[in-house]
Protein backbone atom coordinates (compact mmCIF):
# COMPACT_ATOMS: atom_id res chain seq x y z
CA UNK A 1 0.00 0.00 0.00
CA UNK A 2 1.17 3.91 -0.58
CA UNK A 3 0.92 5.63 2.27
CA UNK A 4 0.07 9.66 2.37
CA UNK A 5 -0.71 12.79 4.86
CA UNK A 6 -3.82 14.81 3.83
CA UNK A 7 -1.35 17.33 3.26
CA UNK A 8 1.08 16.22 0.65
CA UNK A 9 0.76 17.41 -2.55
CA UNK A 10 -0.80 14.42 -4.76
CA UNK A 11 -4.13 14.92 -2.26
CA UNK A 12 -6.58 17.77 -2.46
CA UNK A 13 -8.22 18.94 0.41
CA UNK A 14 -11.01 21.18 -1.07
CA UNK A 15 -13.46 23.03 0.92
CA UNK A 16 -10.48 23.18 3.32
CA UNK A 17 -9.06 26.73 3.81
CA UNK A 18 -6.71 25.75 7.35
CA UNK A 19 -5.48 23.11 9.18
CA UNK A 20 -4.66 21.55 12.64
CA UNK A 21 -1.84 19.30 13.11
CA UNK A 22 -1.02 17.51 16.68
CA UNK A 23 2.67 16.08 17.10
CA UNK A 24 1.51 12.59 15.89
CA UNK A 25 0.26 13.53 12.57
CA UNK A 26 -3.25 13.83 12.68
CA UNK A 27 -4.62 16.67 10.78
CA UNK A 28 -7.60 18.15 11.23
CA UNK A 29 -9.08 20.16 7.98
CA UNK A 30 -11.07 23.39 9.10
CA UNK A 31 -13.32 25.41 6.70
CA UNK A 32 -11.94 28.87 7.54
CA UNK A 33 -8.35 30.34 7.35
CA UNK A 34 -6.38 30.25 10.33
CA UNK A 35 -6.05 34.33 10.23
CA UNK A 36 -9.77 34.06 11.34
CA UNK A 37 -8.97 32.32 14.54
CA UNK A 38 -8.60 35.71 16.50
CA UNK A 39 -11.63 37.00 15.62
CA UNK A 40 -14.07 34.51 16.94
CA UNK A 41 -16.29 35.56 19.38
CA UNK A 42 -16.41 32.06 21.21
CA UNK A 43 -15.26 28.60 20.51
CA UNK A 44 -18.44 27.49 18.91
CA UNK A 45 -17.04 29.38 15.64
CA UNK A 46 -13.54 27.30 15.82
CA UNK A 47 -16.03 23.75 16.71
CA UNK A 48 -17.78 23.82 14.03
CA UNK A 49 -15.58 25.63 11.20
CA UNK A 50 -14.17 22.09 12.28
CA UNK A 51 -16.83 19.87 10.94
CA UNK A 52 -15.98 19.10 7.54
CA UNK A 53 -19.31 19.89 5.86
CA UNK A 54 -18.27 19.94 1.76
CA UNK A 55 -14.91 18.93 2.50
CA UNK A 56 -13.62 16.10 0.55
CA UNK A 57 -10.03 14.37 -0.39
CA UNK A 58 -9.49 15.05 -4.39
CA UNK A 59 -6.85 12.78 -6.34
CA UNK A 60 -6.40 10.71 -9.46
CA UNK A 61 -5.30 6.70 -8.59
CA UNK A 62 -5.95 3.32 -10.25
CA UNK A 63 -6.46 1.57 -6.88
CA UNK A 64 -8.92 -0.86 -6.20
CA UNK A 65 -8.94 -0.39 -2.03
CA UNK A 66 -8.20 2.78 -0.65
CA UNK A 67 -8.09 3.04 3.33
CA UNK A 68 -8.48 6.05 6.01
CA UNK A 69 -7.11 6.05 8.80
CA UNK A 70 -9.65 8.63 10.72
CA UNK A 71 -10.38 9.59 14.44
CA UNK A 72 -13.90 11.43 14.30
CA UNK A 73 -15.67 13.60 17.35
CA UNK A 74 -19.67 13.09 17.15
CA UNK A 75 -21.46 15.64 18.28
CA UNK A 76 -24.12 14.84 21.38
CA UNK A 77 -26.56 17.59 23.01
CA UNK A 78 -27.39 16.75 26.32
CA UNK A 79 -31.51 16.58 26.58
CA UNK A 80 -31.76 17.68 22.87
CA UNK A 81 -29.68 15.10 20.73
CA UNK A 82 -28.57 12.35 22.61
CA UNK A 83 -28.48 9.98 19.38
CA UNK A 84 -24.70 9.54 17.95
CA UNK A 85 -25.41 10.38 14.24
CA UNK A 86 -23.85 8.42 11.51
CA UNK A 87 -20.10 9.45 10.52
CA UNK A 88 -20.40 8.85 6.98
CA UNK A 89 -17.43 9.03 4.32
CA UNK A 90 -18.87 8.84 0.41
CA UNK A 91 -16.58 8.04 -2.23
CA UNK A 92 -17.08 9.79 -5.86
CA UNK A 93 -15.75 8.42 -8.64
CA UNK A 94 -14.98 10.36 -11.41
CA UNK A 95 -17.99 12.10 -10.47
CA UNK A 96 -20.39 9.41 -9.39
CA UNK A 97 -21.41 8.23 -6.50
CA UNK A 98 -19.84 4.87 -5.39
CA UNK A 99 -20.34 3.61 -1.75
CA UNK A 100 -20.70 5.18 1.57
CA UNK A 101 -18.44 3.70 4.53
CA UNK A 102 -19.88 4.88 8.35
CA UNK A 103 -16.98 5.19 11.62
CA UNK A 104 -18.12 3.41 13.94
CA UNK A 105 -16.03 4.45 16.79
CA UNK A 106 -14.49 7.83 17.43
CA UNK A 107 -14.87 10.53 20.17
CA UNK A 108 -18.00 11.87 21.68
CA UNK A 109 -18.27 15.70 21.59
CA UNK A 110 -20.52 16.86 24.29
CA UNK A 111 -22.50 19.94 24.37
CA UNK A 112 -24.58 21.11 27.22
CA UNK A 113 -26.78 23.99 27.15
CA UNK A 114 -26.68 26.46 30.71
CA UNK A 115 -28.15 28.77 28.82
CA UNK A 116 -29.90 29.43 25.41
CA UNK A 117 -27.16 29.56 22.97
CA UNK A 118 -24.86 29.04 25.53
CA UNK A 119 -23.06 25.29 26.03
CA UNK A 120 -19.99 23.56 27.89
CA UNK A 121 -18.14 21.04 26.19
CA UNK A 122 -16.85 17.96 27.20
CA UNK A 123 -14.60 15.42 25.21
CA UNK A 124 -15.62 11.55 25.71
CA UNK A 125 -12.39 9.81 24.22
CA UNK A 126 -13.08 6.69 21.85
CA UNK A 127 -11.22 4.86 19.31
CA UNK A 128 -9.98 5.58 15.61
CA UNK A 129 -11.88 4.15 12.90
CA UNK A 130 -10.12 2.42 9.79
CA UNK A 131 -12.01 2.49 6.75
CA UNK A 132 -11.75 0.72 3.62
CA UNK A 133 -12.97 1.43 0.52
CA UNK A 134 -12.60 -1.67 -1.96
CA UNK A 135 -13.77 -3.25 -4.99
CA UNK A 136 -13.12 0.43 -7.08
CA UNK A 137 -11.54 -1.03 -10.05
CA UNK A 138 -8.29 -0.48 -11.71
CA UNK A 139 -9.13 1.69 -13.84
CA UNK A 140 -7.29 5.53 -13.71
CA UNK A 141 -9.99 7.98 -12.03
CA UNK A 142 -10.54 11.15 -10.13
CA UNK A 143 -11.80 10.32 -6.22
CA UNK A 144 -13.48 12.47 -4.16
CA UNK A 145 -14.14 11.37 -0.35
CA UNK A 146 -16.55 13.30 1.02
CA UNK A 147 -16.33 13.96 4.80
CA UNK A 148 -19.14 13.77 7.61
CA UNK A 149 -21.32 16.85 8.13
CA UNK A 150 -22.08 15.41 11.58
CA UNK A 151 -18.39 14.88 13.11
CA UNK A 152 -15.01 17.07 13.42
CA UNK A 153 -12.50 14.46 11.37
CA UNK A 154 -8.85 14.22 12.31
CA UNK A 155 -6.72 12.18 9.46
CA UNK A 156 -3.39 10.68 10.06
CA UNK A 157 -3.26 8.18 6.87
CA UNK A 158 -4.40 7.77 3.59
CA UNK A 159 -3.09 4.32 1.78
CA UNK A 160 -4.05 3.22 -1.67
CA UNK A 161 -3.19 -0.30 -3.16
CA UNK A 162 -1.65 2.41 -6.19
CA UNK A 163 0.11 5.06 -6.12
CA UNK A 164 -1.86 8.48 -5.50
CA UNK A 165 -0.94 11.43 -7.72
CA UNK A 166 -2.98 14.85 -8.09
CA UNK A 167 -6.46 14.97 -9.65
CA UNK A 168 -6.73 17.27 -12.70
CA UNK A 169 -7.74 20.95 -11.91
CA UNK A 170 -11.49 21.01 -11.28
CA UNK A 171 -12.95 23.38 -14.34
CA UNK A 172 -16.96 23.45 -12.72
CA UNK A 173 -18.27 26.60 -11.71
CA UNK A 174 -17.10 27.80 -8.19
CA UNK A 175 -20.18 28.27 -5.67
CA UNK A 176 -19.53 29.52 -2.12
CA UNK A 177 -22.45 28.96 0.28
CA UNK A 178 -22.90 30.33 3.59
CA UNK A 179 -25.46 29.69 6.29
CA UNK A 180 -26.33 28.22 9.64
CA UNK A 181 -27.09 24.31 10.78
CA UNK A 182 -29.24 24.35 8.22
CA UNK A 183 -26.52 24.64 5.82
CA UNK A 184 -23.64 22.61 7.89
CA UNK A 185 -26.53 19.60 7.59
CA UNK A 186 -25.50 17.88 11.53
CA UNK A 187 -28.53 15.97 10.62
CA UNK A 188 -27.76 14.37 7.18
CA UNK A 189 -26.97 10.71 7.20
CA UNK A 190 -24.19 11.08 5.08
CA UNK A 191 -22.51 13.93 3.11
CA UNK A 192 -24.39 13.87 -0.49
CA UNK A 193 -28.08 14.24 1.85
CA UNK A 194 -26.43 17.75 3.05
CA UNK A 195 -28.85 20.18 0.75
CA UNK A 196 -26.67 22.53 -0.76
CA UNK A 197 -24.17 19.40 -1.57
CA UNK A 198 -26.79 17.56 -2.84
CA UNK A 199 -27.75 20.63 -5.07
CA UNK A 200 -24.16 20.94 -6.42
CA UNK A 201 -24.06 17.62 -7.53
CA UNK A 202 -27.14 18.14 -8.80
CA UNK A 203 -25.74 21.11 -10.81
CA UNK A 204 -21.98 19.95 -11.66
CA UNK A 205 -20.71 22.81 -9.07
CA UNK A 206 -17.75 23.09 -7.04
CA UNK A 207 -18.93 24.04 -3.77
CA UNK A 208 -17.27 25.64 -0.84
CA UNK A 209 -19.65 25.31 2.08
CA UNK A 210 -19.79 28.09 5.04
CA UNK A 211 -22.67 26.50 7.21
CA UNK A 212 -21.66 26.50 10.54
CA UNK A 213 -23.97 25.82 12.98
CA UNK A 214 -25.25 28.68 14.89
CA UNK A 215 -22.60 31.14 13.56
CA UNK A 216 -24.59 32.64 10.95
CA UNK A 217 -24.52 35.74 11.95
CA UNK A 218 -23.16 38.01 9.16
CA UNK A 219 -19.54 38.39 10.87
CA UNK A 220 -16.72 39.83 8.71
CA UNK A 221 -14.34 37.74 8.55
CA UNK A 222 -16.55 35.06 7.03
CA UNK A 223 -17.45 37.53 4.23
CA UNK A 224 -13.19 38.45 3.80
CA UNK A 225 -12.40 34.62 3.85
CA UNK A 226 -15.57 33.87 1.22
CA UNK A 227 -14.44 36.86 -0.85
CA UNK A 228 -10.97 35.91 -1.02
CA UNK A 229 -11.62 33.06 -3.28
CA UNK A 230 -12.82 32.54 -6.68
CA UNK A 231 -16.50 32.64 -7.34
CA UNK A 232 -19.19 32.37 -9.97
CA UNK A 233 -22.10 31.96 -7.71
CA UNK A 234 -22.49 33.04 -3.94
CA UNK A 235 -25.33 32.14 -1.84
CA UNK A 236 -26.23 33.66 1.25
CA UNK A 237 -28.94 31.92 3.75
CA UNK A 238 -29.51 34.32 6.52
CA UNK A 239 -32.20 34.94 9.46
CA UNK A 240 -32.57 31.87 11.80
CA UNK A 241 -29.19 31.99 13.54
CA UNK A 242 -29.69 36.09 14.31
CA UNK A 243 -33.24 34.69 15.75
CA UNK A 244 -32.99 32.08 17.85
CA UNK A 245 -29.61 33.68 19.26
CA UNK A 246 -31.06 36.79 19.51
CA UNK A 247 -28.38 38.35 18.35
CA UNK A 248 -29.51 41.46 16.75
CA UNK A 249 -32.35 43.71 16.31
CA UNK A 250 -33.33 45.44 13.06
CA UNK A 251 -31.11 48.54 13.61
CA UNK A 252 -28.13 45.95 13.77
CA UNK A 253 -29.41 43.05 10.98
CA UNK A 254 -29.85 45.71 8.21
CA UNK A 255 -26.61 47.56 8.13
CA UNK A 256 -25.06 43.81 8.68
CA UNK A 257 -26.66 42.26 5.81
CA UNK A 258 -25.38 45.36 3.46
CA UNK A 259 -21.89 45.30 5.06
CA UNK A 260 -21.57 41.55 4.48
CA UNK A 261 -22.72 42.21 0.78
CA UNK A 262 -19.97 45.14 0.28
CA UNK A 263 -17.23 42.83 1.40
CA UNK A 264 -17.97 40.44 -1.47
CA UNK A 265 -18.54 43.70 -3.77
CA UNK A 266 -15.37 44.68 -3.26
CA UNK A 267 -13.52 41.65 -4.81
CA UNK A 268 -16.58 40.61 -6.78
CA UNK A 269 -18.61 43.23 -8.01
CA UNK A 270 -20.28 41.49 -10.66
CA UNK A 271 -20.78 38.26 -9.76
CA UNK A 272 -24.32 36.69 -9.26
CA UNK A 273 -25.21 36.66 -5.42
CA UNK A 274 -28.52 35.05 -4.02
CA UNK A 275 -29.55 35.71 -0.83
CA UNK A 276 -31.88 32.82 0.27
CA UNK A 277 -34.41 33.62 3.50
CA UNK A 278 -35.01 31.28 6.61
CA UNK A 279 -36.95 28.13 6.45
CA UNK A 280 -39.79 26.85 7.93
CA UNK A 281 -39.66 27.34 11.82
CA UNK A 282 -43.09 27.06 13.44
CA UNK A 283 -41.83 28.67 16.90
CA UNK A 284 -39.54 31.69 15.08
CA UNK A 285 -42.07 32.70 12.73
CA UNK A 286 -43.61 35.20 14.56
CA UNK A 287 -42.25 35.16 17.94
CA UNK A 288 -38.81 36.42 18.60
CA UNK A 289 -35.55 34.46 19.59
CA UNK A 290 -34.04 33.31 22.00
CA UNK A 291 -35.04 29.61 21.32
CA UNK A 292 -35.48 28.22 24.29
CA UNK A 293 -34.66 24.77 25.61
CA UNK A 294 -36.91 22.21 28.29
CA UNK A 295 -35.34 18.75 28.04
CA UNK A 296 -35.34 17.61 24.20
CA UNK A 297 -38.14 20.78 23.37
CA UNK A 298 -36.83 24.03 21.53
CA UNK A 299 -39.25 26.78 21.38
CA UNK A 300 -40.11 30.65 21.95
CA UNK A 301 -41.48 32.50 24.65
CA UNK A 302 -43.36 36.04 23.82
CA UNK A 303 -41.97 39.04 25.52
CA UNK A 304 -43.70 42.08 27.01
CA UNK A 305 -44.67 44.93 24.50
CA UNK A 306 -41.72 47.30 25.53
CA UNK A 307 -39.68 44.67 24.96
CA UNK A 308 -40.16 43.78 21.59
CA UNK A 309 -39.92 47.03 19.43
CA UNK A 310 -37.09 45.75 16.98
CA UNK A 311 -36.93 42.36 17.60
CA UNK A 312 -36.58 39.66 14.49
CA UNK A 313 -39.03 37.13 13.61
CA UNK A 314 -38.63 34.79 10.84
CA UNK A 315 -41.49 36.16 9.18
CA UNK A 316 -39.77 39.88 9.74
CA UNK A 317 -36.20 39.04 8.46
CA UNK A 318 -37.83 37.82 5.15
CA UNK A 319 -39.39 40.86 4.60
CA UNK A 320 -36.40 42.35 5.42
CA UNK A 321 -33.98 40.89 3.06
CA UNK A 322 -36.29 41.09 0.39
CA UNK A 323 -35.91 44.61 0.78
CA UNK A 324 -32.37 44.96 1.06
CA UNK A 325 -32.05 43.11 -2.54
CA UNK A 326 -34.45 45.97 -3.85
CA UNK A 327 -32.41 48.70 -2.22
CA UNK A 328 -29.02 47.88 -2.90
CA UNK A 329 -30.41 48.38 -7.02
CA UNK A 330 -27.75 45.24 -7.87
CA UNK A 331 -28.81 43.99 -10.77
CA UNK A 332 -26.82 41.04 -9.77
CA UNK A 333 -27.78 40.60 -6.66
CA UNK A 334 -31.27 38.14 -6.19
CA UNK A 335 -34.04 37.21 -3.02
CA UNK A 336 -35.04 33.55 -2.74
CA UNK A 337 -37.67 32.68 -0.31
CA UNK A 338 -36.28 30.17 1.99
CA UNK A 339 -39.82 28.63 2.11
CA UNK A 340 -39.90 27.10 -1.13
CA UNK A 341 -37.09 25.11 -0.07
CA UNK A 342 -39.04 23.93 2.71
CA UNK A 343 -41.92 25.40 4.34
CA UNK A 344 -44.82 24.34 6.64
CA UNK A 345 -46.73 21.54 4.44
CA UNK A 346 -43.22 19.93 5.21
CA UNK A 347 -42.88 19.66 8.69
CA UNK A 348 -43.12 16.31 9.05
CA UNK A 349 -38.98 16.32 7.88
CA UNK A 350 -38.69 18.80 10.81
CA UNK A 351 -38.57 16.47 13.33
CA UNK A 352 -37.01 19.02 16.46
CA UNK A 353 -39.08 21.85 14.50
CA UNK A 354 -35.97 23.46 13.59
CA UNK A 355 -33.45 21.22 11.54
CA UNK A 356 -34.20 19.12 8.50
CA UNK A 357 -34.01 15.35 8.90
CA UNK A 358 -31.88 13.61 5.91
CA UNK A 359 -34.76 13.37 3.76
CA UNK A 360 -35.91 16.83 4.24
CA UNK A 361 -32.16 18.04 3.08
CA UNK A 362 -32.27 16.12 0.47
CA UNK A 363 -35.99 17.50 -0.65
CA UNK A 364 -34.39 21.36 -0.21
CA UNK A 365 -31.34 20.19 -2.71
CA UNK A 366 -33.82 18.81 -5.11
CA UNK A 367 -35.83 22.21 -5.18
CA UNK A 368 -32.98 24.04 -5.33
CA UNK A 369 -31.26 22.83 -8.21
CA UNK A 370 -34.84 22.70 -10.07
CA UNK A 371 -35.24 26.13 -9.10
CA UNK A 372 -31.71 27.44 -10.35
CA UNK A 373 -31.30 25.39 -12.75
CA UNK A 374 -31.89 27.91 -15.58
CA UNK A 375 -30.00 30.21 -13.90
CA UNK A 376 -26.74 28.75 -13.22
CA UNK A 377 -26.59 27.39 -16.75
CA UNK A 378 -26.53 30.53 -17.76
CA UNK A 379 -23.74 32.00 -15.81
């Protein structure tokens, strides 16, 4: 077998934009630059720019087996999600679908809530995983491995039964994406059921994915990193993360939303940028965040009156993005209503009321790539 790091040469590590590495070797791919590290507000940013939602492993071999050597950190919410969820690796090749291999040990990563929005984690040390990938033919091809959405993934080996040498330069369309949990996909059984993956294979894009769970919330180093790279599409799903955390009022959201936008305008003022509203959330719709929290139950409590002048509802950040797109006069610039990727008729794929199950991912990627299709084959 040849034996590799994630970060020699022949391998690829797209949707990758920084890296950990521990004295040992294993290396841990994160989805935003190291320079950004500084500038997070709290350690959920660095968590889950950790989970390697869109990030896969890109080379050319003619090996039939192909193994990982991974050590993988499932996330558990105390009361809310106590259910380990599949750490799932899919293998492309050349393209295509090909099989789907699951870790079955790993770490736990703990999370519980003392607060809404607020957590402490714990570690729960398990074992590494070694997958195999086999029966893949001889034949020269490009591999992608897609890594979990649900797990941070720490790689110390990559062996191949040939030798490994560097895919050909990927010519698709670039599309950055950036959004919440909703966009990270915890809750997809394995990478290609994450919706905006799904949608790019759907659509022949290269996608760089941005989700990260709670941590949508319009900060500017997300917009420098995303407009530091190449793009011929950018997507922008905004409004449940500055609900439930409560985050911001109107007087903050709408200057946000424009300064986010004039971050990417500055290195691309001409490419095509859709800004895609909130989903479905029965409890956020037209009560303000915080979501709160009793034992597995999220939901929202009203507030008094004087309380409430400014505060964001679902229902109010639509209207309110909306508007921004017909303000900014961009003829570039586009709304999508988040609720025709999923809205209420489909809430029996919402099983917490708030995230997507895999097959209600997979439904938002479907309408989404019949709904751009047009679109982004004309860009």
């Amino acid at each position: 077998m040849f034996t590799y790091s994630i970060k020699d040469r022949e391998i690829d590590v797209v949707g990758a934009l920084g890296f950990e590495e521990d004295n040992e070797g294993w290396v841990t791919p994160r989805r935003l630059p190291d320079w950004t590290i500084n500038q997070f507000a709290d350690g959920a940013i660095d968590r889950f720019s950790k989970f390697p939602s869109g990030v896969r492993l890109r080379f050319r071999t003619s090996a039939d087996r192909i193994t990982l050597k991974v050590r993988v950190s499932r996330l558990v919410i105390t009361g809310i999600a106590e259910q380990k969820r599949p750490a799932a690796f899919d293998l492309l090749i050349d393209g295509q679908e090909d099989q789907t291999q699951e870790a079955e040990n790993g770490n736990i990563l703990r999370l519980t809530a003392t607060a809404p929005s607020e957590f402490i984690e714990t570690l729960e040390v398990g074992e590494i995983d070694n997958l195999e990938f086999s029966d893949l033919g001889n034949d020269s091809k490009v591999i992608e491995i897609w890594l979990p959405t649900s797990a941070i993934v720490e790689i110390v080996e990559v062996a191949a039964s040939s030798e490994i040498t560097p895919a050909p330069v990927d010519s698709r369309k670039r599309w950055l994406h950036y959004g919440s949990s909703i966009s990270q996909c915890i809750e997809a059984n394995r990478p290609m059921d994450a919706w905006a993956l799904r949608a790019a294979h759907l659509l022949n894009l290269n996608i760089t994915n941005f989700g990260l769970a709670g941590q949508c919330q319009l900060d500017g180093f997300v917009a420098r990193a995303m407009a530091s790279l190449p793009a011929d599409l950018i997507t922008l799903k905004i409004g449940i993360n500055i609900v439930n955390a409560d985050s911001m009022r109107e007087r903050a959201f709408i200057p946000g939303v424009h300064n986010f936008l004039d971050i990417l305008r500055e290195s691309a003022p001409q490419t095509p940028i859709i800004i895609i509203s909130s989903i479905w959330c029965p409890f956020h719709e037209e009560i303000p965040g915080p979501t709160m929290i009793d034992g597995p139950t999220l939901f929202a409590k009203e507030r008094p009156a004087e309380f409430a002048a400014g505060a964001l509802t679902l229902q109010r950040t639509r209207e309110i993005l909306k508007d921004v797109v017909a303000k900014r006069f961009d003829s570039n610039l586009h709304f999508m209503d988040g609720l025709t990727l999923f809205g209420a008729s489909d809430e029996a794929n919402l099983p917490d009321k708030l995230h997507p199950n895999s097959a209600g991912y997979r439904l938002m990627g479907e309408r989404f790539a019949e709904a751009q299709r047009t679109f982004i084959g004309s860009l």
